[in-house]
N, C-alpha and C. Protein backbone atom coordinates (compact mmCIF):
# COMPACT_ATOMS: atom_id res chain seq x y z
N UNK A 1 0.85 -1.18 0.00
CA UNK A 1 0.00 0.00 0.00
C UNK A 1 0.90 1.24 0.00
N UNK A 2 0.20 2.05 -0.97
CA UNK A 2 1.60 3.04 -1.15
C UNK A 2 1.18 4.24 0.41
N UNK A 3 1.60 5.33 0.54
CA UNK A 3 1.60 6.47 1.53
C UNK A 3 0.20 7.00 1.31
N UNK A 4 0.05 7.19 0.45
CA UNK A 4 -0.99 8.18 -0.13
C UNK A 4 -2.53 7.11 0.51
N UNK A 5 -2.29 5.89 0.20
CA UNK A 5 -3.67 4.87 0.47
C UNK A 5 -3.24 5.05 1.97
N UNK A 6 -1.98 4.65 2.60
CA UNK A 6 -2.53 5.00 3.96
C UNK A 6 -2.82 6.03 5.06
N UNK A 7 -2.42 7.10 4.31
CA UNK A 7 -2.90 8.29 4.52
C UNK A 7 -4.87 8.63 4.46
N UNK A 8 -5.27 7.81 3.02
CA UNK A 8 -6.54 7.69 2.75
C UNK A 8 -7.31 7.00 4.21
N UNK A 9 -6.84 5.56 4.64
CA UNK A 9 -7.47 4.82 5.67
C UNK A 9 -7.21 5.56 7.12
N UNK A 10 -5.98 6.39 7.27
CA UNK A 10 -6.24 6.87 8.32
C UNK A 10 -7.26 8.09 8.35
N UNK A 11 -7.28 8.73 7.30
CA UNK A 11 -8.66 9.82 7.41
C UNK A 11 -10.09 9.42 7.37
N UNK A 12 -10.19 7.80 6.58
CA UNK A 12 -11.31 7.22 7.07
C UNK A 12 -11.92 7.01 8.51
N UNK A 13 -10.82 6.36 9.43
CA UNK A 13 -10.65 6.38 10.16
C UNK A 13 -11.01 7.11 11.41
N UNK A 14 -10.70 8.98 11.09
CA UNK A 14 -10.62 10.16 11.47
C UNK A 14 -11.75 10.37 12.23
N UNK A 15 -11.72 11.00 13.33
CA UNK A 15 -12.97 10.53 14.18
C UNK A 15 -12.79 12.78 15.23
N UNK A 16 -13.75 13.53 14.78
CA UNK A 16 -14.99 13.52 13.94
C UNK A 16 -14.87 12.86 12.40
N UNK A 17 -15.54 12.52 11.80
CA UNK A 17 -15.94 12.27 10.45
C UNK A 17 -15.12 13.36 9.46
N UNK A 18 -14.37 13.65 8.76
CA UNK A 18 -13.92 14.56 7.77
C UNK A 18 -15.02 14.35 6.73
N UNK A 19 -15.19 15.72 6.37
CA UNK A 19 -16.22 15.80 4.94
C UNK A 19 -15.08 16.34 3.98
N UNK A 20 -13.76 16.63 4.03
CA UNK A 20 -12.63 17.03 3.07
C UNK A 20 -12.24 15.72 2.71
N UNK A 21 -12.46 14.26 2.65
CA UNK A 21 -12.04 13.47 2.06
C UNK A 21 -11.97 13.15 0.67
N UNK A 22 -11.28 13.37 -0.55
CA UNK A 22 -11.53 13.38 -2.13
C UNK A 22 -12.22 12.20 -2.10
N UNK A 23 -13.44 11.49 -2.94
CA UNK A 23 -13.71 10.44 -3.44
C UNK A 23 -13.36 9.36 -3.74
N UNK A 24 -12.21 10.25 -5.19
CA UNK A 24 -11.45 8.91 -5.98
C UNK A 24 -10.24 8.40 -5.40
N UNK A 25 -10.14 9.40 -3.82
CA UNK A 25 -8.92 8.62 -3.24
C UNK A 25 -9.09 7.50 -2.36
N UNK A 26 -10.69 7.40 -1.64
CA UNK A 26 -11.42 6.13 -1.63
C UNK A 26 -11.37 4.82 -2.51
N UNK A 27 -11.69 5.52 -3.41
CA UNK A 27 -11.69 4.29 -4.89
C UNK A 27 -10.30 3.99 -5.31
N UNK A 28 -9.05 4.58 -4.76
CA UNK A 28 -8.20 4.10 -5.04
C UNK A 28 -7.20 3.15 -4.21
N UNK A 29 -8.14 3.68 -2.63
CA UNK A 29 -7.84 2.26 -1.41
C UNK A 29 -8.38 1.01 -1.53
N UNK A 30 -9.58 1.24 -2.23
CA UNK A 30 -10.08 0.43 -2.25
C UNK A 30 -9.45 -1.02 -3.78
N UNK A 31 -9.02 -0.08 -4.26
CA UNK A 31 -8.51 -0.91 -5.39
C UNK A 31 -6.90 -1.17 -4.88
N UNK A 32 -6.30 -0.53 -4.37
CA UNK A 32 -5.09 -1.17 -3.96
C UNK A 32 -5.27 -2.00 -2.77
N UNK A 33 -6.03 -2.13 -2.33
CA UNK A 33 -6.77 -3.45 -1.50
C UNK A 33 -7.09 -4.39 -1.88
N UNK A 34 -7.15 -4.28 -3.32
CA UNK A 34 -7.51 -6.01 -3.80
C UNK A 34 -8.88 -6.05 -4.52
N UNK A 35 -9.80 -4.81 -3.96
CA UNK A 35 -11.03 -4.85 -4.63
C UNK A 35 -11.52 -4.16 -5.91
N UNK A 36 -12.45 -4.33 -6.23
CA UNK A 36 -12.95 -3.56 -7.58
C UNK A 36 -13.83 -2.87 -7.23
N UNK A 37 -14.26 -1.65 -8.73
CA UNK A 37 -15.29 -0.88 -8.89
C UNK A 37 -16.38 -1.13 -9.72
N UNK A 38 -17.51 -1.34 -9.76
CA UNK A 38 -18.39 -1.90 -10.78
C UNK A 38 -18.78 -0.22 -10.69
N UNK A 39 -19.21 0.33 -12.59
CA UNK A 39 -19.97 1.40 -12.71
C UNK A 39 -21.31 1.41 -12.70
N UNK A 40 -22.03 1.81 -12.45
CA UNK A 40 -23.52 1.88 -12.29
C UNK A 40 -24.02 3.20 -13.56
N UNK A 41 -25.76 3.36 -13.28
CA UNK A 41 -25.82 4.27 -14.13
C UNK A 41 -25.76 5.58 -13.39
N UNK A 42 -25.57 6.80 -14.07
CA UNK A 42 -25.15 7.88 -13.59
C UNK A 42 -23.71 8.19 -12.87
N UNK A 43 -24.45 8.33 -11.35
CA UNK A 43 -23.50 7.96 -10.43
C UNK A 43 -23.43 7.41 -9.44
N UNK A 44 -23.57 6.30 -10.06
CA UNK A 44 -24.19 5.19 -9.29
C UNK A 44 -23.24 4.12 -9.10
N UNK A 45 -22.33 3.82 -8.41
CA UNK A 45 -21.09 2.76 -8.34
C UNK A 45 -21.03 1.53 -7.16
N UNK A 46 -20.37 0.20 -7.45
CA UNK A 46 -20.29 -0.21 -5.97
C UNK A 46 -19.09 -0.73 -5.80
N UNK A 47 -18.65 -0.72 -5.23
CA UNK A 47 -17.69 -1.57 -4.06
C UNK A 47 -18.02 -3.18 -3.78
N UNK A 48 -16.43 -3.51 -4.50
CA UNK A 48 -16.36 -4.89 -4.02
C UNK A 48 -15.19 -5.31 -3.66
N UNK A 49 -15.01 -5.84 -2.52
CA UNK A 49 -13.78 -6.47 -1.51
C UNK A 49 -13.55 -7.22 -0.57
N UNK A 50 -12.99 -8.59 -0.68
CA UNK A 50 -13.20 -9.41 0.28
C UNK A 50 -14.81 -10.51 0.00
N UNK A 51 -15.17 -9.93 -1.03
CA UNK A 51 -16.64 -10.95 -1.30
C UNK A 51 -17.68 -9.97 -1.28
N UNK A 52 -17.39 -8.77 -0.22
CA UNK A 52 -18.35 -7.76 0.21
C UNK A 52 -18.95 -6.64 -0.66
N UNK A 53 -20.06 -6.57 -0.95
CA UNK A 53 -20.36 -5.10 -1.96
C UNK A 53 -20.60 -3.93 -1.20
N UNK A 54 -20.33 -2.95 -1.22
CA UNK A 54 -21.29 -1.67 -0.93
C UNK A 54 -21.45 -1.27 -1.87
N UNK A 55 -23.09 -0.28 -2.02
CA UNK A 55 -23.05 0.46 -2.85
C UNK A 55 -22.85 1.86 -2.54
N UNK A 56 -22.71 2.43 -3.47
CA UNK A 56 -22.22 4.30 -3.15
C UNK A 56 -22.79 4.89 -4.90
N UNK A 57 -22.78 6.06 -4.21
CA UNK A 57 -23.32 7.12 -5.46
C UNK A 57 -22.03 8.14 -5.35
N UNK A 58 -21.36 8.27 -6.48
CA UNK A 58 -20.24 9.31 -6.21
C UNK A 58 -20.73 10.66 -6.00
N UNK A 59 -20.45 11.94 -5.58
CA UNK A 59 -20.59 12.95 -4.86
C UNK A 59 -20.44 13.58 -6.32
N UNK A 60 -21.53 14.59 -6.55
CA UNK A 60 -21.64 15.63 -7.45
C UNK A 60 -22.47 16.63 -6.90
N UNK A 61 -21.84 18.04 -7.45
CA UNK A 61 -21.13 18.43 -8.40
C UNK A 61 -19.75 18.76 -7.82
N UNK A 62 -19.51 18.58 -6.18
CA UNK A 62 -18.37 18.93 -6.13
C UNK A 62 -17.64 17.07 -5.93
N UNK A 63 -16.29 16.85 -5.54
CA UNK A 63 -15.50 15.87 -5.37
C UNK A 63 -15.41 15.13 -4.32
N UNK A 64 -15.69 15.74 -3.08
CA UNK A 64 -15.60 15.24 -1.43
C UNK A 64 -16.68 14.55 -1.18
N UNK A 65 -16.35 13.51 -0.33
CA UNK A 65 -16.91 12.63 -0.05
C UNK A 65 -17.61 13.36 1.27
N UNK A 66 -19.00 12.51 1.31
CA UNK A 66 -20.24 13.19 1.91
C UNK A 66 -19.72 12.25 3.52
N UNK A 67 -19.69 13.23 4.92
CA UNK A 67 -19.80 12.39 6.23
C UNK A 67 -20.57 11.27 6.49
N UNK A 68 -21.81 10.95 5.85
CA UNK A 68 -22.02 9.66 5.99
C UNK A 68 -21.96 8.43 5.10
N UNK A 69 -21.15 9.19 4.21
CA UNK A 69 -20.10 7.93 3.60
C UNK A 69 -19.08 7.83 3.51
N UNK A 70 -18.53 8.67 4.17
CA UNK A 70 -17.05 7.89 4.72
C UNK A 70 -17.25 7.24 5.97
N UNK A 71 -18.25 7.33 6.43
CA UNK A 71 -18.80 6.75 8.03
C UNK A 71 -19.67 5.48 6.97
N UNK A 72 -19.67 5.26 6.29
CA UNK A 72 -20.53 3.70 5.83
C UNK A 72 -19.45 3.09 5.26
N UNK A 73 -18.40 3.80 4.64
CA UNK A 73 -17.24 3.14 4.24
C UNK A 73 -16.14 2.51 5.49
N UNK A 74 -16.47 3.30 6.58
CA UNK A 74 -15.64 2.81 7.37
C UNK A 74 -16.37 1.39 8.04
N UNK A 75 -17.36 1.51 8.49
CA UNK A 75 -18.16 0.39 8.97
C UNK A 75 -18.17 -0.53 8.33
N UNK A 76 -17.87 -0.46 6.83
CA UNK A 76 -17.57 -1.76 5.78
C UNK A 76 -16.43 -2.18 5.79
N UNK A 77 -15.38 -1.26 5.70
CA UNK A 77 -14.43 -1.52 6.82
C UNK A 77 -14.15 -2.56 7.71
N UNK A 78 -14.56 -1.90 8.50
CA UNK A 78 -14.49 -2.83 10.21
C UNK A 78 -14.75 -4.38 9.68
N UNK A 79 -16.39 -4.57 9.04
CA UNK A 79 -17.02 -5.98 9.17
C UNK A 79 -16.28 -6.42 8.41
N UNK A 80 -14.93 -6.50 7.81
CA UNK A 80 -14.14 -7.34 7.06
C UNK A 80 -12.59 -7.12 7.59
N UNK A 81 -12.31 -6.74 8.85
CA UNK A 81 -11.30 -6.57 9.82
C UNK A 81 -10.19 -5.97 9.36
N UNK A 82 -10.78 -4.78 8.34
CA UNK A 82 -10.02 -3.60 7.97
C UNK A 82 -9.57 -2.62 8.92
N UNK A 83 -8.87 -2.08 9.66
CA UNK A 83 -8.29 -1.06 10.27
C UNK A 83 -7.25 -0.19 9.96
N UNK A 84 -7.22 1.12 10.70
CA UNK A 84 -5.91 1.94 10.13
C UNK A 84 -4.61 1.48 11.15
């Protein structure tokens, strides 16, 4: 995992909740983790890792990820004994 992804999991992590988290730097822990992105329509995407899906809607019109999804990303997280 390069700096940058664990930099990403510790702001997941980050406790209040950060709403400054970029998106695609999510999607890019998540892929140097082993998992994939399936596209959906619009913006409509999910998460798959470990067997596990979430789904997510990417954040428009700006880039940052919304506080209660980096708080659902983290909890998906946890149930697959992800930690920072």
């Amino acid at each position: 995992m390069k700096t940058k992804h664990a930099k990403t999991l510790k702001a997941i992590f980050t406790k209040p909740t950060l709403a400054s988290l970029v998106f695609s730097d999510i999607e890019a822990l998540v892929i140097a983790l082993g998992g994939e992105i399936i596209e959906g329509s619009g913006s409509r995407m999910a998460f798959i890792l470990n067997g596990k899906r979430m789904d997510a809607h990417r954040p428009h019109p700006g880039k940052e990820a919304k506080r209660y999804q980096v708080e659902n990303i983290r909890d998906w997280f946890l149930t697959m004994g992800i930690q920072q």
